[in-house]
C-alpha atoms as a PDB file:
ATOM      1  CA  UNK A   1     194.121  73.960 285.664  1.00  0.00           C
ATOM      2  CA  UNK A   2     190.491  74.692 284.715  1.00  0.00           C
ATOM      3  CA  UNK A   3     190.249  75.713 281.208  1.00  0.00           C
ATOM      4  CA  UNK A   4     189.363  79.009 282.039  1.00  0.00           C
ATOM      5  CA  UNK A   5     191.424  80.072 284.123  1.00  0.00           C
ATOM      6  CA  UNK A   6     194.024  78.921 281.688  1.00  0.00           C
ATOM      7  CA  UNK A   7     192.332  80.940 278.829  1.00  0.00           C
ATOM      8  CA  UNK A   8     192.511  84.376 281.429  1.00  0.00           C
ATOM      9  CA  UNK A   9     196.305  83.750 282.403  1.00  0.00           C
ATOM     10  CA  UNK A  10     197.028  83.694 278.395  1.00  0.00           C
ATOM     11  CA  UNK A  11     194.862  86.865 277.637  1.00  0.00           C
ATOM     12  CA  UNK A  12     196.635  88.290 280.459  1.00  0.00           C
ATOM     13  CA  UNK A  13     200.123  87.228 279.072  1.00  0.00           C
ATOM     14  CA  UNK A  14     199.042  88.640 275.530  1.00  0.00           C
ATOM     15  CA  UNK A  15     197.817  91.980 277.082  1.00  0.00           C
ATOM     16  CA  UNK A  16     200.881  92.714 279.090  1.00  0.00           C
ATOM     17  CA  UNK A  17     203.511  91.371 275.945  1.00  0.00           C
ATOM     18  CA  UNK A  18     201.039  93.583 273.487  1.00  0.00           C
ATOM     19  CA  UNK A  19     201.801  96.446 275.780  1.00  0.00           C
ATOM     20  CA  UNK A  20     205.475  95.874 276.394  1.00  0.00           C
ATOM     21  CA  UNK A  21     205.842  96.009 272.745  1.00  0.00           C
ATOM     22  CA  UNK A  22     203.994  99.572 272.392  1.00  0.00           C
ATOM     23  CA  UNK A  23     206.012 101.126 275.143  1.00  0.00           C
ATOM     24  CA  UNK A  24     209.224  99.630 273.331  1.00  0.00           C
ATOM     25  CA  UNK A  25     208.355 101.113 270.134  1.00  0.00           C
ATOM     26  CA  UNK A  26     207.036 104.295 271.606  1.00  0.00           C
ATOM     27  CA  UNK A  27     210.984 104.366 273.424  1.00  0.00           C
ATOM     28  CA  UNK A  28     212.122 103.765 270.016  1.00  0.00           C
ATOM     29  CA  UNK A  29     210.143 106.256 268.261  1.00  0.00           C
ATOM     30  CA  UNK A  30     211.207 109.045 270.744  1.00  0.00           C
ATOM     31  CA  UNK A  31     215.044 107.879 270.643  1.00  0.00           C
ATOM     32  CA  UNK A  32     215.266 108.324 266.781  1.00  0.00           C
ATOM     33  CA  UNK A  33     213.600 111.623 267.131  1.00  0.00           C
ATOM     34  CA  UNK A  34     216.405 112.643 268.800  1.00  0.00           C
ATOM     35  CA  UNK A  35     219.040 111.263 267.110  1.00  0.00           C
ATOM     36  CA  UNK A  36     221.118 112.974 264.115  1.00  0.00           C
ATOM     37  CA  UNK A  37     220.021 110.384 261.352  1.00  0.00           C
ATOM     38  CA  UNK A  38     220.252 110.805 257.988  1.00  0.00           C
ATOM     39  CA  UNK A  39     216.879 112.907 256.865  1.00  0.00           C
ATOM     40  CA  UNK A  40     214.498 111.943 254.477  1.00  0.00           C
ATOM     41  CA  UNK A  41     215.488 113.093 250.686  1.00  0.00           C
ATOM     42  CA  UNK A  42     219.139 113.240 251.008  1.00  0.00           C
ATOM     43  CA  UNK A  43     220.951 111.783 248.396  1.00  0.00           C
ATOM     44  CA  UNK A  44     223.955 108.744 248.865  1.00  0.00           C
ATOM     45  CA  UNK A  45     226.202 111.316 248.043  1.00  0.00           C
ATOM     46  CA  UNK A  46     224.758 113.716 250.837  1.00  0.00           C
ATOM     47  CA  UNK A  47     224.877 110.836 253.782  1.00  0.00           C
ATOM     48  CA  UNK A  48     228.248 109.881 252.458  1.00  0.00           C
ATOM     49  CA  UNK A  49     229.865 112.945 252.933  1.00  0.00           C
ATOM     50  CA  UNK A  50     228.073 113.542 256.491  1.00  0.00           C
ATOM     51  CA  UNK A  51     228.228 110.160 257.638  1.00  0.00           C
ATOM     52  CA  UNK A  52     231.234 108.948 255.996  1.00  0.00           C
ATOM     53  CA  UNK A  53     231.166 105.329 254.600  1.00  0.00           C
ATOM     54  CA  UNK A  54     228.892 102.795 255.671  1.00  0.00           C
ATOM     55  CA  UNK A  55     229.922  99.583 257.341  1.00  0.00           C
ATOM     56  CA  UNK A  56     227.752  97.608 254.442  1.00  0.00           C
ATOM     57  CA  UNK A  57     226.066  98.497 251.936  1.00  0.00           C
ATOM     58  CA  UNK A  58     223.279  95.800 251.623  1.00  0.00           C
ATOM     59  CA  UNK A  59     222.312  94.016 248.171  1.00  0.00           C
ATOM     60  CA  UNK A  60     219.621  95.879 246.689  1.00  0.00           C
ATOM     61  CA  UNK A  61     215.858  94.698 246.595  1.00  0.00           C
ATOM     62  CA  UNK A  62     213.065  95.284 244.436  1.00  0.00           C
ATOM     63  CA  UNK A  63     213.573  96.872 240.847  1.00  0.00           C
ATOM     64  CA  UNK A  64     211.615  94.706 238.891  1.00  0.00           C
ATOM     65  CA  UNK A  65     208.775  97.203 238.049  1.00  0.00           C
ATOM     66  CA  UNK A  66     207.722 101.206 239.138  1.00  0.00           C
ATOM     67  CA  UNK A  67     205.617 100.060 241.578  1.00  0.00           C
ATOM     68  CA  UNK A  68     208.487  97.713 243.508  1.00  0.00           C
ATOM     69  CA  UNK A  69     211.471 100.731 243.060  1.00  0.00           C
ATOM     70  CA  UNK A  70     215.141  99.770 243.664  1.00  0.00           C
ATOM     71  CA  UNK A  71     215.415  99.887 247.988  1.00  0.00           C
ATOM     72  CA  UNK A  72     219.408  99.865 248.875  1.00  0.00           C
ATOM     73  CA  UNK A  73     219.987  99.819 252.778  1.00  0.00           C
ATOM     74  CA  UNK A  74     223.149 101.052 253.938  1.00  0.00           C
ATOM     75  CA  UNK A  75     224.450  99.607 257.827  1.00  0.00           C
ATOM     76  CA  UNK A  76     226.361 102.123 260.071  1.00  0.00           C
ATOM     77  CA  UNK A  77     226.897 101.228 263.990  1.00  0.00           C
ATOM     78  CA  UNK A  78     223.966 102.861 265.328  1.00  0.00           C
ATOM     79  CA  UNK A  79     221.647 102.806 262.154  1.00  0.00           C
ATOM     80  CA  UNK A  80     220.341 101.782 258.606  1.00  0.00           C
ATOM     81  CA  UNK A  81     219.629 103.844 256.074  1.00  0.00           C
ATOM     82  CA  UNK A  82     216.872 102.964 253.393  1.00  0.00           C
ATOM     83  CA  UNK A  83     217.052 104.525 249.922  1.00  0.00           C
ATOM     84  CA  UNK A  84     214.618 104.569 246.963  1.00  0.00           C
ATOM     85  CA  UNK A  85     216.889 104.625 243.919  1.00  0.00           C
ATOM     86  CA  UNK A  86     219.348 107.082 245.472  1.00  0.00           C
ATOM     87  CA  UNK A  87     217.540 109.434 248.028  1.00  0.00           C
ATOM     88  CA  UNK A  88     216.374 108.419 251.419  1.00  0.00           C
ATOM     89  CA  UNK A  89     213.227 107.403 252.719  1.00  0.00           C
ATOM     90  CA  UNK A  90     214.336 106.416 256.130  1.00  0.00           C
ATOM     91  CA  UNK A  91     216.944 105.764 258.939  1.00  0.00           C
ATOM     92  CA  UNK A  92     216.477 103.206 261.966  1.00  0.00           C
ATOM     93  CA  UNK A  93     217.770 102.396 264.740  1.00  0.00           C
ATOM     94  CA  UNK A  94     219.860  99.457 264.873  1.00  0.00           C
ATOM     95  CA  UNK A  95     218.682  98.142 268.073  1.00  0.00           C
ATOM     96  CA  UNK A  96     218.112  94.412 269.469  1.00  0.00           C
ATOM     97  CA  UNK A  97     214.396  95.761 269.724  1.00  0.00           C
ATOM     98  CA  UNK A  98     213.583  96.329 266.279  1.00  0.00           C
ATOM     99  CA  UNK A  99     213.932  93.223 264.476  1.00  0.00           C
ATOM    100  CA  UNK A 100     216.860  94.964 262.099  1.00  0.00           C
ATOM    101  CA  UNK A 101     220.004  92.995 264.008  1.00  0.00           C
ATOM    102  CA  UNK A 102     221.019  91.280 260.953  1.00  0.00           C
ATOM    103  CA  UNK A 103     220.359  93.304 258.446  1.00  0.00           C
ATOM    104  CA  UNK A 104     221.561  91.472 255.642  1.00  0.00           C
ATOM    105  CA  UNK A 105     219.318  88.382 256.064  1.00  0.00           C
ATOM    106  CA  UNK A 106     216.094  90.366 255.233  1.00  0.00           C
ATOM    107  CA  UNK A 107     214.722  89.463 252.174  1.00  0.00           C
END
């Protein structure tokens, strides 16, 4: 295969992939939009009593200084929860699309 045409088959490949991956997140964006997830600023206590106990509650990250604040992620069926200290910043979908299936292997 000339090298060109070789070089135009993998821009093509990149274009479409590049665009599959917008239209995924776009779906994404739109589907947690209309979910009931936790909302920003609620407090542990708050998604606790409204979502009832999480299936994990992940090992906290960051901590070690006010600009890196404590981040604890909590795992439900459908979602994750991310908290700074104790109030939330924001849910996600737990969804093969966005790189969150395993959770609890993030570092």
């Amino acid at each position: 295969m000339p090298l060109l045409a070789a070089i135009t088959i993998g821009t093509s490949l990149a274009v479409t992939q590049a665009a599959h991956a917008q239209q995924t997140l776009t779906q994404r964006v739109q589907d947690e939009k209309s979910m009931n997830l936790p909302a920003r600023g609620l407090s542990m206590a708050q998604v606790e009593k409204e979502y009832g106990e999480p299936l994990r509650k992940l090992s906290p990250r960051g901590g070690d200084s006010a600009a890196h604040p404590t981040i604890n992620r909590w795992e439900y069926t459908n979602f994750i929860v991310y908290f700074e200290k104790s109030h939330v910043i924001h849910s996600v979908l737990n969804t093969p699309a966005g790189n969150n299936q395993n959770p609890g292997s993030v570092n």
